[in-house]
N, C-alpha and C. Protein backbone atom coordinates (compact mmCIF):
# COMPACT_ATOMS: atom_id res chain seq x y z
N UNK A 1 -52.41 4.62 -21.90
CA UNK A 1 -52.51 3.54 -22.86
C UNK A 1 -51.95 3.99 -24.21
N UNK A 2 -51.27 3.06 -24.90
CA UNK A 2 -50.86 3.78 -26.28
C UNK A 2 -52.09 2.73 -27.26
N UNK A 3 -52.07 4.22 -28.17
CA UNK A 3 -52.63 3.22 -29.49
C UNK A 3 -51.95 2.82 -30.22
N UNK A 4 -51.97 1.82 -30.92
CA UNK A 4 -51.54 1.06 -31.65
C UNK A 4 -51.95 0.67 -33.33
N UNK A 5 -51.15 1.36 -34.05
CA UNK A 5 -51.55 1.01 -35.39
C UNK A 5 -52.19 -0.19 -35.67
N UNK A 6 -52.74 -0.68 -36.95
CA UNK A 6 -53.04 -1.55 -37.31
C UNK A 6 -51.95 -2.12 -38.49
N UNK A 7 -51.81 -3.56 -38.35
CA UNK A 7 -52.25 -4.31 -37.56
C UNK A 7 -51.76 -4.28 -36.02
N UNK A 8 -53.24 -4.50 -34.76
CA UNK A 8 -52.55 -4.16 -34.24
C UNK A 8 -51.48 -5.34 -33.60
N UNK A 9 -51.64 -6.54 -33.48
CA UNK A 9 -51.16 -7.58 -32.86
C UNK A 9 -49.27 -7.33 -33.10
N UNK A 10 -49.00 -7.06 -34.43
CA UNK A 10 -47.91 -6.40 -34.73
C UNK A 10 -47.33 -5.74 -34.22
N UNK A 11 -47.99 -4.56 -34.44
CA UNK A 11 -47.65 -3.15 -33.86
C UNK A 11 -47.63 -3.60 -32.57
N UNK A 12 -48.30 -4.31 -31.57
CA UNK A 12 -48.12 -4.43 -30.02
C UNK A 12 -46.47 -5.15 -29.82
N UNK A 13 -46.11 -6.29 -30.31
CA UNK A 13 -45.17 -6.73 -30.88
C UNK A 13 -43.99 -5.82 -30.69
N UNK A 14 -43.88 -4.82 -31.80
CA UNK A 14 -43.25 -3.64 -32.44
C UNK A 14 -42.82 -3.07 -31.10
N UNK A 15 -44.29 -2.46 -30.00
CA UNK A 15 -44.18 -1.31 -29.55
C UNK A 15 -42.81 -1.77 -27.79
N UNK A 16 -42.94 -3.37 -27.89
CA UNK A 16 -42.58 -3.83 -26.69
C UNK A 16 -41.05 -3.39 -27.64
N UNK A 17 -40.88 -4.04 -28.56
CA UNK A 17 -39.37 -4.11 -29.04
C UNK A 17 -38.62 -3.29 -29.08
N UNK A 18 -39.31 -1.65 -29.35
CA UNK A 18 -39.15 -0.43 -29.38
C UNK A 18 -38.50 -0.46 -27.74
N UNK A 19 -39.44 -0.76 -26.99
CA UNK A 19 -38.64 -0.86 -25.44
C UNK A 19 -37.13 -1.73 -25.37
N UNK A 20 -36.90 -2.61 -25.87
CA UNK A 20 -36.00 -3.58 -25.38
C UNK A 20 -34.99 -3.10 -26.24
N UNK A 21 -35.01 -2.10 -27.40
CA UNK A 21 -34.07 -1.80 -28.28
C UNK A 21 -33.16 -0.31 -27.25
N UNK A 22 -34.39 0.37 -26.98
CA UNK A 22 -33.92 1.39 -25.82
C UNK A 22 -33.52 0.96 -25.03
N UNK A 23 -33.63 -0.59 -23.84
CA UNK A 23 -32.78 -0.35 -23.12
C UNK A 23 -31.83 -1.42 -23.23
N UNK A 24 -31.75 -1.91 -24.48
CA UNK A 24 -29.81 -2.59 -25.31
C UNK A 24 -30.00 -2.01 -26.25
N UNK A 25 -29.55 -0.55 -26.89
CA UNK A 25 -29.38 -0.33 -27.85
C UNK A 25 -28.19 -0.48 -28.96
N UNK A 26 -27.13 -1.85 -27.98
CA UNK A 26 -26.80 -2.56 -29.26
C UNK A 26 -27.22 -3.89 -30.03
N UNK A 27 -28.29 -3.77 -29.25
CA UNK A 27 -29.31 -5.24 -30.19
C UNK A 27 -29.31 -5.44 -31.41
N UNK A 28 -29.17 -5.92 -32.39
CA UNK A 28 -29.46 -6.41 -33.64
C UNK A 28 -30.47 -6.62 -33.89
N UNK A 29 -31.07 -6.41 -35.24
CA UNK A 29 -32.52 -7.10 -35.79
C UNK A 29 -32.28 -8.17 -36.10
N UNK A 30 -31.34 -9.00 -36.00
CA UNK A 30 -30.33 -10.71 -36.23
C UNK A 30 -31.29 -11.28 -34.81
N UNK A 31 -30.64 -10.39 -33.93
CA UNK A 31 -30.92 -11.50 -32.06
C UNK A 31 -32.34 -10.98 -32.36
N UNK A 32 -32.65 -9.86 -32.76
CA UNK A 32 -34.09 -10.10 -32.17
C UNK A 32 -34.94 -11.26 -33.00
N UNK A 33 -34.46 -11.42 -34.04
CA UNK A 33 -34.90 -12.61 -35.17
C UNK A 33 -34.98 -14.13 -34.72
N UNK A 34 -33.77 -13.95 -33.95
CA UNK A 34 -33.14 -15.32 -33.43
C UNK A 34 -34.39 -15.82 -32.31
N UNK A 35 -34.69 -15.11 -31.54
CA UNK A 35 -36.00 -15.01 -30.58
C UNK A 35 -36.96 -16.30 -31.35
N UNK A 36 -37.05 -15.80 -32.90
CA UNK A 36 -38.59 -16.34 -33.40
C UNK A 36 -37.88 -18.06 -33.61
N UNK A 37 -36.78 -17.83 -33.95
CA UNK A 37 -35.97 -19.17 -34.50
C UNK A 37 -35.92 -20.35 -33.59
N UNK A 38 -35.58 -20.22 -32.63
CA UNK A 38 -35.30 -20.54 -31.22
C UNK A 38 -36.55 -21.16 -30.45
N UNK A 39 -37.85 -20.43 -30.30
CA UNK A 39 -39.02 -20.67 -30.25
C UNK A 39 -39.79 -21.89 -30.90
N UNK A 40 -39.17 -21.74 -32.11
CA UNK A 40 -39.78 -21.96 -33.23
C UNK A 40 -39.10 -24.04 -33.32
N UNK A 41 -37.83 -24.17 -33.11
CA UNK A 41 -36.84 -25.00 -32.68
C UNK A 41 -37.79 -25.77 -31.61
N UNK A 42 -37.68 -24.85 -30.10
CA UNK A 42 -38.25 -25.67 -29.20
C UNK A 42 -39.50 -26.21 -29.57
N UNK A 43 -40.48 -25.46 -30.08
CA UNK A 43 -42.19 -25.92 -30.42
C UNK A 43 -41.85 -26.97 -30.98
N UNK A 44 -41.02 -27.68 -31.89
CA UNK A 44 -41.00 -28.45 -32.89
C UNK A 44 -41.06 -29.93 -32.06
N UNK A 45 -40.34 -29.51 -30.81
CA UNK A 45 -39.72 -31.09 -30.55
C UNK A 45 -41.31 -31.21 -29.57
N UNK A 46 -42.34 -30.40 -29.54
CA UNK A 46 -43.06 -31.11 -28.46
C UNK A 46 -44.31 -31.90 -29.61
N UNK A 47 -44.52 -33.18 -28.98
CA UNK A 47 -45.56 -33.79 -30.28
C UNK A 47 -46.68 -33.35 -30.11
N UNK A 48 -47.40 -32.47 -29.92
CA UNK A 48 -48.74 -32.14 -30.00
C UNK A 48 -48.65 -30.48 -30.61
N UNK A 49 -47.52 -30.20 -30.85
CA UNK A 49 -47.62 -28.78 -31.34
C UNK A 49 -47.90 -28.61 -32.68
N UNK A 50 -48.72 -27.46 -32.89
CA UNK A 50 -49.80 -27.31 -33.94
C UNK A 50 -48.48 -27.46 -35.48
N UNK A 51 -47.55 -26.64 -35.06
CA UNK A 51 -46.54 -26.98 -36.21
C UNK A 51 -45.26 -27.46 -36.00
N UNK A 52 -44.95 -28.22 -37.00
CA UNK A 52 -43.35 -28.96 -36.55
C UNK A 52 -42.26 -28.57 -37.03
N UNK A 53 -42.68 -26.99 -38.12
CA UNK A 53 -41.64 -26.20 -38.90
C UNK A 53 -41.05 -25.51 -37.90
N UNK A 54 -39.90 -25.52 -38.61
CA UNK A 54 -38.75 -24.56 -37.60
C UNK A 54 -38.36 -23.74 -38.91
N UNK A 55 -38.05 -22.65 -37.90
CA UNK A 55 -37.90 -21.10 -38.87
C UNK A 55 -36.05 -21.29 -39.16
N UNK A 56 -35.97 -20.37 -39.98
CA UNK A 56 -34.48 -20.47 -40.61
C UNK A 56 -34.43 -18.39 -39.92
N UNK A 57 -33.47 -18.05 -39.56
CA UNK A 57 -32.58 -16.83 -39.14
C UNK A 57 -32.50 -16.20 -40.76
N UNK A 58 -31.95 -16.50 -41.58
CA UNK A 58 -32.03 -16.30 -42.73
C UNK A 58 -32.93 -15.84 -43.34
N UNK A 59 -34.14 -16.41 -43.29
CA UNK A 59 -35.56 -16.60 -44.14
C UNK A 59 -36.21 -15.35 -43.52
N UNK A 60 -36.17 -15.35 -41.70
CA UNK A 60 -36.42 -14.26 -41.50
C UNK A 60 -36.92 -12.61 -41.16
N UNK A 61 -35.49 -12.01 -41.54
CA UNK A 61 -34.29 -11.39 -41.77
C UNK A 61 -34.81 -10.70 -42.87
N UNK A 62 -34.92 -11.44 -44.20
CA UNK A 62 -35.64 -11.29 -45.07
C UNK A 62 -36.89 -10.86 -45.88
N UNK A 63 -38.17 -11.54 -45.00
CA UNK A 63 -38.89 -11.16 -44.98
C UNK A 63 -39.49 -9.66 -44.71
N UNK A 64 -40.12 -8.95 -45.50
CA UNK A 64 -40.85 -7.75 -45.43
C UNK A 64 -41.48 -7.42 -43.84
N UNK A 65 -40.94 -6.33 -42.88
CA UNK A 65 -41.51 -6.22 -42.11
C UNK A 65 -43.32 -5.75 -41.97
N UNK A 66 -44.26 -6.23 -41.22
CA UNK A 66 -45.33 -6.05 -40.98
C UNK A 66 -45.53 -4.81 -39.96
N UNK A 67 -44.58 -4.79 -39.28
CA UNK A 67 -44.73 -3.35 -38.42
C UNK A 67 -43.04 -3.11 -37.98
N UNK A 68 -42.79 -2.06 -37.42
CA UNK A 68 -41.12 -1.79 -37.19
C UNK A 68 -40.69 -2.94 -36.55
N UNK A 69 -39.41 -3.46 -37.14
CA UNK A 69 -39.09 -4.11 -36.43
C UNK A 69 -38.76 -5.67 -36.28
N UNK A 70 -40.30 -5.91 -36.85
CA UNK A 70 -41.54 -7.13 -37.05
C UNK A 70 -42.00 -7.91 -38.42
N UNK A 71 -41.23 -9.25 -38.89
CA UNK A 71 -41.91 -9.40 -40.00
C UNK A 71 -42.81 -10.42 -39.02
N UNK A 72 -44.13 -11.20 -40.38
CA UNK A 72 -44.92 -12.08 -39.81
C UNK A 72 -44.52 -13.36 -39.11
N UNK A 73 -43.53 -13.69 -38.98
CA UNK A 73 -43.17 -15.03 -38.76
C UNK A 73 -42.71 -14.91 -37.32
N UNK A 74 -42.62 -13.74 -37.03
CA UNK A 74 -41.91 -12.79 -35.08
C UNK A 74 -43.25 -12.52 -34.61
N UNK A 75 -44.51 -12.70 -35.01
CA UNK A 75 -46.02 -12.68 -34.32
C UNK A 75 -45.83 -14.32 -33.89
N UNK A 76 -46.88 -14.16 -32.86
CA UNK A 76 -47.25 -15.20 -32.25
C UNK A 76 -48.55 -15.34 -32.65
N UNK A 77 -49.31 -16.49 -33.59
CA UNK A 77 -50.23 -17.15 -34.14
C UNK A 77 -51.57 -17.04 -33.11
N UNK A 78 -52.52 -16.73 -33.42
CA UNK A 78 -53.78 -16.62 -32.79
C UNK A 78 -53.90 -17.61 -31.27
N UNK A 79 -53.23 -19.13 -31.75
CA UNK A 79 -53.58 -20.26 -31.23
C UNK A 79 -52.47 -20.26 -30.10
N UNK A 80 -51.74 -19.57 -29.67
CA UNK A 80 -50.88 -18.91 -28.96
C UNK A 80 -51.46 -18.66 -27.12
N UNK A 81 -50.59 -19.55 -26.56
CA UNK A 81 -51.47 -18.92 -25.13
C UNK A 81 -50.52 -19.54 -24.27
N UNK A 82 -50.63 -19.24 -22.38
CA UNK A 82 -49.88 -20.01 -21.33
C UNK A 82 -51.27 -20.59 -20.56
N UNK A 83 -50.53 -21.10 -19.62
CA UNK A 83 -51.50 -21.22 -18.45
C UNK A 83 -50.12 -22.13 -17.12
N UNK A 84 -50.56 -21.35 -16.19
CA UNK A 84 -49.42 -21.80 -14.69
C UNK A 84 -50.56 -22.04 -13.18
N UNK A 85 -49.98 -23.13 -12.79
CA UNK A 85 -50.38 -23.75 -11.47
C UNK A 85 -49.33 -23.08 -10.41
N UNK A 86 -50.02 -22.84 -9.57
CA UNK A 86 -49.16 -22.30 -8.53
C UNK A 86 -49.04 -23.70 -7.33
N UNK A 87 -48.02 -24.09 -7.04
CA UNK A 87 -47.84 -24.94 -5.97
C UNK A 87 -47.44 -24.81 -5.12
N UNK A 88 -47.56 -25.20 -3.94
CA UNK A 88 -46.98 -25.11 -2.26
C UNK A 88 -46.77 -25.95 -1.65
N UNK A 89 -46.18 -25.69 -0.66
CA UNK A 89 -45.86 -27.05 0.48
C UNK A 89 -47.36 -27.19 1.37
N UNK A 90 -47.51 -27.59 1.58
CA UNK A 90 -48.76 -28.04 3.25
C UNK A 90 -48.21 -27.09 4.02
N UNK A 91 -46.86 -26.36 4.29
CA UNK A 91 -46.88 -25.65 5.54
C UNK A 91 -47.26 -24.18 5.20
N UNK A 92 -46.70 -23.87 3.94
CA UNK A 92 -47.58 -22.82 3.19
C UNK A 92 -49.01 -22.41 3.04
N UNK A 93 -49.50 -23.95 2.96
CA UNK A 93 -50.94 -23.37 2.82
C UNK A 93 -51.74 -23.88 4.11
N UNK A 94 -51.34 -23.14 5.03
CA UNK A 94 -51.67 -23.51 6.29
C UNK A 94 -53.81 -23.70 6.20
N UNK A 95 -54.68 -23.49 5.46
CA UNK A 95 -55.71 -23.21 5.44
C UNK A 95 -56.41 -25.00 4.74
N UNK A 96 -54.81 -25.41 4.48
CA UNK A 96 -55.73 -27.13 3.87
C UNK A 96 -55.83 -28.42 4.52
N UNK A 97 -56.16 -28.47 4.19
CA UNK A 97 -56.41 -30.03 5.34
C UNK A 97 -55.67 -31.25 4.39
N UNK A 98 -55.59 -31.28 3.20
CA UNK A 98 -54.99 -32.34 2.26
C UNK A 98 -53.30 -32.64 3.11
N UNK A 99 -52.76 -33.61 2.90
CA UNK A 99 -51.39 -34.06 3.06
C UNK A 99 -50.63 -33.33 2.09
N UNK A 100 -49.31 -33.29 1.83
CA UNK A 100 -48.81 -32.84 0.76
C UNK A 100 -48.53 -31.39 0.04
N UNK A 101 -48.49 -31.30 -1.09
CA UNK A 101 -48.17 -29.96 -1.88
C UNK A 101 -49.56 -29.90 -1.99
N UNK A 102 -50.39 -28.22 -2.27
CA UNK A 102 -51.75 -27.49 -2.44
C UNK A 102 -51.59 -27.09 -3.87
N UNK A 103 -52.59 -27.40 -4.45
CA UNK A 103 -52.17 -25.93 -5.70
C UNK A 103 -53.50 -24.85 -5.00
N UNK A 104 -52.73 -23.65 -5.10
CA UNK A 104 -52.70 -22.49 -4.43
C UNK A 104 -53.59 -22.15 -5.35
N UNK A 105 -53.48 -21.60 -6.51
CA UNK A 105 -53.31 -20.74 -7.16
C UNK A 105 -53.42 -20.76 -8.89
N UNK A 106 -53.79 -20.05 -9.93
CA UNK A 106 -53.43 -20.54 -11.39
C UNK A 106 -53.93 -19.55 -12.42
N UNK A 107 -53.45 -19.87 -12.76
CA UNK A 107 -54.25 -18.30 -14.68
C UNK A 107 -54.00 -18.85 -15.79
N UNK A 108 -54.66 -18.45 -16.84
CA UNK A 108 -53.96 -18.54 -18.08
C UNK A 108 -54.68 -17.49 -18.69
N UNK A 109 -54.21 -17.47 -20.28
CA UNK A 109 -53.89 -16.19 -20.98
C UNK A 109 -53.32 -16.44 -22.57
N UNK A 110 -54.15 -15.82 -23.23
CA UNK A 110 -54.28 -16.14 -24.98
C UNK A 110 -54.36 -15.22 -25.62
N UNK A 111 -54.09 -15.25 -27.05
CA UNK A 111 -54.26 -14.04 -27.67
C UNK A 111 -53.73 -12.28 -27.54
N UNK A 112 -54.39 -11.68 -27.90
CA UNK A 112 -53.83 -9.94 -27.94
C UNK A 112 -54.88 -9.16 -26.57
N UNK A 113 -55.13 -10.01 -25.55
CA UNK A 113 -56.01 -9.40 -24.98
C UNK A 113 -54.67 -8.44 -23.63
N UNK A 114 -53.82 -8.65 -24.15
CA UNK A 114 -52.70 -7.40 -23.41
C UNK A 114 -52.17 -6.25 -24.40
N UNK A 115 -52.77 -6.38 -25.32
CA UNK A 115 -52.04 -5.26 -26.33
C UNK A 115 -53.20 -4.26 -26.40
């Protein structure tokens, strides 16, 4: 397990990027920026998302990093999470009696509880 400075949500952040810089080490701190921009773009257009700001590449770029790598605006916000249904055919889930597709399967997942 590595430890992780504080902050750590950052630093967890940081420590993945540290990986992805090793294996493209001609990445830019631009593309990796672009990541938050992009994100940030798609969230906008869905109507229930908590914010409808979209980040500027520029703005940043700029900003004072919070850990290597990492300014605050490249964290993902507390309120941050997935969740996935797994689906199948009926011949897949040989164990159901329903007609149709089964959901199999499902998780979800929030916060820094992987860092």
């Amino acid at each position: 397990a590595v430890e992780l400075a504080s902050p750590r949500i950052p630093h967890g952040y940081s420590h993945a990027t540290d990986a992805h810089i090793k294996a493209y080490p001609k990445l830019t701190r631009r593309q990796l920026a672009m990541v938050a921009v992009l994100m940030s773009h798609q969230g906008a257009r869905h109507p229930l998302a908590a914010s409808s700001r979209t980040l500027e590449l520029d703005h940043i770029v700029a900003l004072p990093p919070v850990a290597p790598h990492i300014s605050q605006l490249e964290c993902a916000r507390r309120l941050d999470g997935a969740a996935a249904v797994i689906v199948s055919s009926h011949t897949l889930s040989a164990s159901s009696e329903a007609p149709g597709p089964c959901i199999t399967g499902g998780g979800e997942a929030a916060g820094a509880a992987f860092f």
